[in-house]
PDB file of N, CA and C in Angstrom:
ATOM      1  N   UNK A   1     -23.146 290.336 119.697  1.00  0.00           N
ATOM      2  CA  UNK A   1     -24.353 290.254 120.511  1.00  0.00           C
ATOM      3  C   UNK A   1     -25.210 291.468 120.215  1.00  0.00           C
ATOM      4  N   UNK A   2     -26.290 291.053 120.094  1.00  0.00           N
ATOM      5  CA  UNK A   2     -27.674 292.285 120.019  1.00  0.00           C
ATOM      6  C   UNK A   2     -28.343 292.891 121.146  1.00  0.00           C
ATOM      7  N   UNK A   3     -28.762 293.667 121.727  1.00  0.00           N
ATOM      8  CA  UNK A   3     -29.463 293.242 122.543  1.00  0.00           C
ATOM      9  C   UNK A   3     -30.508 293.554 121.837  1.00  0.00           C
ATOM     10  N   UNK A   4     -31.912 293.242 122.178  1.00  0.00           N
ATOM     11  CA  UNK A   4     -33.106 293.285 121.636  1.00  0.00           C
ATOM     12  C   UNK A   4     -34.116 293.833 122.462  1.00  0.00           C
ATOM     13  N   UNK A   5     -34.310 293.913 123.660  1.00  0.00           N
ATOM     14  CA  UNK A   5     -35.222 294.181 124.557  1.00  0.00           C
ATOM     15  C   UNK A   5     -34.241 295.351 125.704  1.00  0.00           C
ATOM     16  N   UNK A   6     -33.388 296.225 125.331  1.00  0.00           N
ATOM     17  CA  UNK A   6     -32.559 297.380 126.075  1.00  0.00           C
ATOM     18  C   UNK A   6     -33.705 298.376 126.226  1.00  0.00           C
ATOM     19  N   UNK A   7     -33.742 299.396 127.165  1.00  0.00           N
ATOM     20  CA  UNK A   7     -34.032 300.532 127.305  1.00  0.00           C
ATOM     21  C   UNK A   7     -33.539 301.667 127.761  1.00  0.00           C
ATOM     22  N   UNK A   8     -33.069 302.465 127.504  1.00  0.00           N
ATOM     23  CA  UNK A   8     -32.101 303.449 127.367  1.00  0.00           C
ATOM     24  C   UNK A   8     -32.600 304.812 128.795  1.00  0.00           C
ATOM     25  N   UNK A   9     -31.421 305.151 129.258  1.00  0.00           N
ATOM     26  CA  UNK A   9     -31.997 305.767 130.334  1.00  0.00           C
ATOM     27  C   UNK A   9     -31.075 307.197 130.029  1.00  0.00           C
ATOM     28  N   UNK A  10     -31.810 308.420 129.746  1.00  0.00           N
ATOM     29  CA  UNK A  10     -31.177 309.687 129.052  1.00  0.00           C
ATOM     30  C   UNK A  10     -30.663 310.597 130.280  1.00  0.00           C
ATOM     31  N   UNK A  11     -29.846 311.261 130.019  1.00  0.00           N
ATOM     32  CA  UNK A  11     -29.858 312.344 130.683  1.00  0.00           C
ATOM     33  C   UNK A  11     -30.694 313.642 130.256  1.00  0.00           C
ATOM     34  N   UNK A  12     -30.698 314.835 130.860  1.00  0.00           N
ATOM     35  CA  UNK A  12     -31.290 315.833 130.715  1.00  0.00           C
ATOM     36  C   UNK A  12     -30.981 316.735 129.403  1.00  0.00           C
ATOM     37  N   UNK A  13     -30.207 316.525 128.831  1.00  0.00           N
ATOM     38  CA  UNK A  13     -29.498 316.789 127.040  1.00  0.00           C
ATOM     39  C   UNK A  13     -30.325 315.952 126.239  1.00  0.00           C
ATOM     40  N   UNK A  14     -30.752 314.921 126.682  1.00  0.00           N
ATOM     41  CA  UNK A  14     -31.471 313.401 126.050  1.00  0.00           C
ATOM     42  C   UNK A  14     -30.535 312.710 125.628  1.00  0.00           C
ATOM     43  N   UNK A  15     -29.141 312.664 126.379  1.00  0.00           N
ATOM     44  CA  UNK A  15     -28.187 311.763 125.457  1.00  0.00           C
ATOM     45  C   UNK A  15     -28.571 310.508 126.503  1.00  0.00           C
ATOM     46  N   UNK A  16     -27.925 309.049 125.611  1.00  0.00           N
ATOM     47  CA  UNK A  16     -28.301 307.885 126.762  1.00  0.00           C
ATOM     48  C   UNK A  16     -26.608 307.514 127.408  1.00  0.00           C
ATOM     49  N   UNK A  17     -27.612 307.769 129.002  1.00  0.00           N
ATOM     50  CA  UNK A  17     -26.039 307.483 129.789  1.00  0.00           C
ATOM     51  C   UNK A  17     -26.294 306.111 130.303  1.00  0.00           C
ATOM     52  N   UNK A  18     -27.046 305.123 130.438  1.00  0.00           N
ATOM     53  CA  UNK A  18     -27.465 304.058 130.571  1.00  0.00           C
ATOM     54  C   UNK A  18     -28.800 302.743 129.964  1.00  0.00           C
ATOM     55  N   UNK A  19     -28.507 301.492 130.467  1.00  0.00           N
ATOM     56  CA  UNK A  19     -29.564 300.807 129.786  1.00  0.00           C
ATOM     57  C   UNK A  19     -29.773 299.998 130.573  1.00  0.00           C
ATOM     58  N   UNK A  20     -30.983 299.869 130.457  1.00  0.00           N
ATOM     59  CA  UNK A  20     -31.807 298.692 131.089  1.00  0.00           C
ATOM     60  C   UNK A  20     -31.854 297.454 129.959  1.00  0.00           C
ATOM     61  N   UNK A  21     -31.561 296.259 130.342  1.00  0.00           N
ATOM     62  CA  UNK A  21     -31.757 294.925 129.650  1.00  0.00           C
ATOM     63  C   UNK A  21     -32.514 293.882 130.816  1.00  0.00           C
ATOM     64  N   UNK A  22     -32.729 292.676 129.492  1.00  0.00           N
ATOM     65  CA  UNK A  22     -33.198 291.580 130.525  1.00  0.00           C
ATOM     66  C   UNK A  22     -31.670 291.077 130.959  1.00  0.00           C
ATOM     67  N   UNK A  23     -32.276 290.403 132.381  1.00  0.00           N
ATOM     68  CA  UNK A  23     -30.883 289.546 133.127  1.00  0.00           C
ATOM     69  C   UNK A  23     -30.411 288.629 132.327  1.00  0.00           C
ATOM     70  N   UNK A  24     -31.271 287.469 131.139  1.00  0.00           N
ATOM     71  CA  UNK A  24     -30.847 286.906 130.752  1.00  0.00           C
ATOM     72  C   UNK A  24     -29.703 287.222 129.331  1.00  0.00           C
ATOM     73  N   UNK A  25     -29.893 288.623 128.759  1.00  0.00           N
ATOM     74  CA  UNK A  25     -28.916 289.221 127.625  1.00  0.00           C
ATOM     75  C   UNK A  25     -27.715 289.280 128.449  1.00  0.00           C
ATOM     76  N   UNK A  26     -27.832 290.132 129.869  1.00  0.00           N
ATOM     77  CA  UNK A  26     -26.694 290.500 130.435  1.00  0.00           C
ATOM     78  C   UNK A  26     -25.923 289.382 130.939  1.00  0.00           C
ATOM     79  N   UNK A  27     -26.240 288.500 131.575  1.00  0.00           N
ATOM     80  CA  UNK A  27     -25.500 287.077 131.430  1.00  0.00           C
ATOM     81  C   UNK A  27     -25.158 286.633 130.708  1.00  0.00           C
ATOM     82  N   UNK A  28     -25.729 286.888 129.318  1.00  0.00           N
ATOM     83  CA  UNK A  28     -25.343 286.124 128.248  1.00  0.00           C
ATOM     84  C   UNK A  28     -23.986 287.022 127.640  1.00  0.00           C
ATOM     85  N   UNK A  29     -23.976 288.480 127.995  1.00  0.00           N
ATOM     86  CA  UNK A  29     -23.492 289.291 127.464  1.00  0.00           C
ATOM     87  C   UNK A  29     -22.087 288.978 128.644  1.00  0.00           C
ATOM     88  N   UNK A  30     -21.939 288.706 129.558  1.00  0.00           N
ATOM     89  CA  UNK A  30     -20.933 288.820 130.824  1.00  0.00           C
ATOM     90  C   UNK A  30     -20.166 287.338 130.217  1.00  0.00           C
ATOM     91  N   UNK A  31     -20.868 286.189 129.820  1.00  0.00           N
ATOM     92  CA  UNK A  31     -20.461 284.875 129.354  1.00  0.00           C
ATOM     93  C   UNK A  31     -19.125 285.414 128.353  1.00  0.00           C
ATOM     94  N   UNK A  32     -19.837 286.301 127.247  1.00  0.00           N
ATOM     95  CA  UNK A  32     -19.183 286.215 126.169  1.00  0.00           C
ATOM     96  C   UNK A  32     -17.641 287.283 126.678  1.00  0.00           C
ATOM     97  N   UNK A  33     -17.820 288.214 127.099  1.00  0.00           N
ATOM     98  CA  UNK A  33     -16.742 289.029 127.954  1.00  0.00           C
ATOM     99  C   UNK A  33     -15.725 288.144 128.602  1.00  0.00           C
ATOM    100  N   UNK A  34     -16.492 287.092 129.440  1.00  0.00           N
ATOM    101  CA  UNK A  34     -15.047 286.346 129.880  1.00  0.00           C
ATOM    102  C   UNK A  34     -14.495 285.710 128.381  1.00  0.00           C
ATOM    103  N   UNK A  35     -15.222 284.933 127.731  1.00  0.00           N
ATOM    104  CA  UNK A  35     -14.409 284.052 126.811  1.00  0.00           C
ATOM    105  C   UNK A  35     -13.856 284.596 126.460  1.00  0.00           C
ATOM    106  N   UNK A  36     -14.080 286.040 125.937  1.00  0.00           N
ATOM    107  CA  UNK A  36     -12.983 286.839 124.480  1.00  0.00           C
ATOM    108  C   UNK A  36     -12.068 287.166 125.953  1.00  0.00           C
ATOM    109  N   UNK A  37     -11.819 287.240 127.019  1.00  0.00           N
ATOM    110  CA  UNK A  37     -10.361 288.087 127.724  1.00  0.00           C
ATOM    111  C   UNK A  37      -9.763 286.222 127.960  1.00  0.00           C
ATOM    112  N   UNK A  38     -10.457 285.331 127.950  1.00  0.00           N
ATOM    113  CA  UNK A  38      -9.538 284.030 127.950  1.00  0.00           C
ATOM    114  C   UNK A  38      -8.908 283.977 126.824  1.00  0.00           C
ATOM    115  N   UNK A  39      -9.363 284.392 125.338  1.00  0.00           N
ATOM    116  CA  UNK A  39      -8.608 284.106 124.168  1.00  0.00           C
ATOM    117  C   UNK A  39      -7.635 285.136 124.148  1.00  0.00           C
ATOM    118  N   UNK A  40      -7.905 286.233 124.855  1.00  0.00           N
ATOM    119  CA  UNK A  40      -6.849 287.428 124.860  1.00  0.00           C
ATOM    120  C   UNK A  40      -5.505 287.057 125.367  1.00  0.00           C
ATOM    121  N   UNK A  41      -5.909 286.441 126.566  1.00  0.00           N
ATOM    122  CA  UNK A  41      -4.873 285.884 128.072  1.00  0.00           C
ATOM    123  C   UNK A  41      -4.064 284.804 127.256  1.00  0.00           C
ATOM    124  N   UNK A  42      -4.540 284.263 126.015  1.00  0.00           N
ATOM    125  CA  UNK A  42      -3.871 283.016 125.539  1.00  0.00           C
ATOM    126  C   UNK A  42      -3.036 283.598 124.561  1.00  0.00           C
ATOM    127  N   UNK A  43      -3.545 284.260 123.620  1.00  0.00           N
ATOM    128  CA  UNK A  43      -3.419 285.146 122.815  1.00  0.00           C
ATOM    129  C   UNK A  43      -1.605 284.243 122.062  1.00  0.00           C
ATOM    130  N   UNK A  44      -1.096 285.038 122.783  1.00  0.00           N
ATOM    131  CA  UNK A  44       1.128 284.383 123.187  1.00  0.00           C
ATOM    132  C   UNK A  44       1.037 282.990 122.933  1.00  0.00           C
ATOM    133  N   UNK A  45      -0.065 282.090 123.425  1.00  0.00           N
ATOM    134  CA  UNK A  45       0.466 280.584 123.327  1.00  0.00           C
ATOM    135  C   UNK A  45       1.265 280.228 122.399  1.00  0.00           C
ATOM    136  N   UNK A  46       2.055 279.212 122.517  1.00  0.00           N
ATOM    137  CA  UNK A  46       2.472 277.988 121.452  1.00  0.00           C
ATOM    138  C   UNK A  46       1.229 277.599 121.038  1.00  0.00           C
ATOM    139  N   UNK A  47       0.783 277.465 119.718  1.00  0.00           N
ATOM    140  CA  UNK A  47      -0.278 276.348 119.087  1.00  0.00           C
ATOM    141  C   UNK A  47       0.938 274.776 118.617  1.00  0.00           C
ATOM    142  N   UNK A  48       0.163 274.090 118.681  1.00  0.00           N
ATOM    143  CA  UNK A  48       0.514 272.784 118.174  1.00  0.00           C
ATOM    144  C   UNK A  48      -0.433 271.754 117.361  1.00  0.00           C
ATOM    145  N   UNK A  49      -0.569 270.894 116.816  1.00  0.00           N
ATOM    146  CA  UNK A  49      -1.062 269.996 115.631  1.00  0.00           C
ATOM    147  C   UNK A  49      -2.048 269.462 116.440  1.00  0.00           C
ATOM    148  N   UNK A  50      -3.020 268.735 115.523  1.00  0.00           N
ATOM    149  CA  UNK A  50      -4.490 267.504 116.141  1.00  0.00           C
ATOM    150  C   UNK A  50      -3.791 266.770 116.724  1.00  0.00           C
ATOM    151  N   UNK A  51      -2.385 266.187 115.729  1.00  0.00           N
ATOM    152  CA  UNK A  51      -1.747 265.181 115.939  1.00  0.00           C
ATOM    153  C   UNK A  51      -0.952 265.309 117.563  1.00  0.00           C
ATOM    154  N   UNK A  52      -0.528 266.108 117.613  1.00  0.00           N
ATOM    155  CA  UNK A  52       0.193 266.087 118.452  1.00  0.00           C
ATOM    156  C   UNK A  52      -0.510 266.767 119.960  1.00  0.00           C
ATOM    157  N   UNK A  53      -1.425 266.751 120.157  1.00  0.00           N
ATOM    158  CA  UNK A  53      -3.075 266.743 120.936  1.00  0.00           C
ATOM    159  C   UNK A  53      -3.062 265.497 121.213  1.00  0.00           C
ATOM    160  N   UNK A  54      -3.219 264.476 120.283  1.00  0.00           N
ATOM    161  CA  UNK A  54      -3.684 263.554 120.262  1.00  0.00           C
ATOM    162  C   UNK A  54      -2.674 262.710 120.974  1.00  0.00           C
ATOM    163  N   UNK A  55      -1.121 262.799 121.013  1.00  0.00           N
ATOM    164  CA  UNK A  55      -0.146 262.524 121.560  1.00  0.00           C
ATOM    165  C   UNK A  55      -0.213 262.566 122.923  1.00  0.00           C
ATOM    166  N   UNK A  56      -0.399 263.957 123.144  1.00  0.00           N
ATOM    167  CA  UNK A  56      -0.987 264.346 125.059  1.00  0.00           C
ATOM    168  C   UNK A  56      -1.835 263.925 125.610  1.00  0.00           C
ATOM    169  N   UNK A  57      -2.804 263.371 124.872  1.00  0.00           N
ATOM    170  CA  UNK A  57      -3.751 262.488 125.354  1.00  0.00           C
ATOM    171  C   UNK A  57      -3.685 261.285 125.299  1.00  0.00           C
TER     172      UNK A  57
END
């Protein structure tokens, strides 16, 4: 993810201790955070075949 429209909020050193974005990056950015800790949480699974998907269904 990019953000494209951030604005950076400095401290008195001028280093950046924060950012301003639009709501819609940060949602988009919070979306992608859950998916990658669901693939994390799975991470251990058993995988199994199309075929055998296709069985369970």
């Amino acid at each position: 993810m990019t953000i494209t429209h951030g604005q950076y909020v400095v401290n008195e050193h001028g280093e950046k201790v924060a950012i301003i974005l639009p709501i819609e990056e940060y949602e988009k950015m919070k979306e992608d955070l859950h998916d990658l800790a669901i693939v994390a949480e799975r991470r251990n699974e058993k995988t199994f075949s199309l075929e055998e998907m296709k069985r369970r269904l």
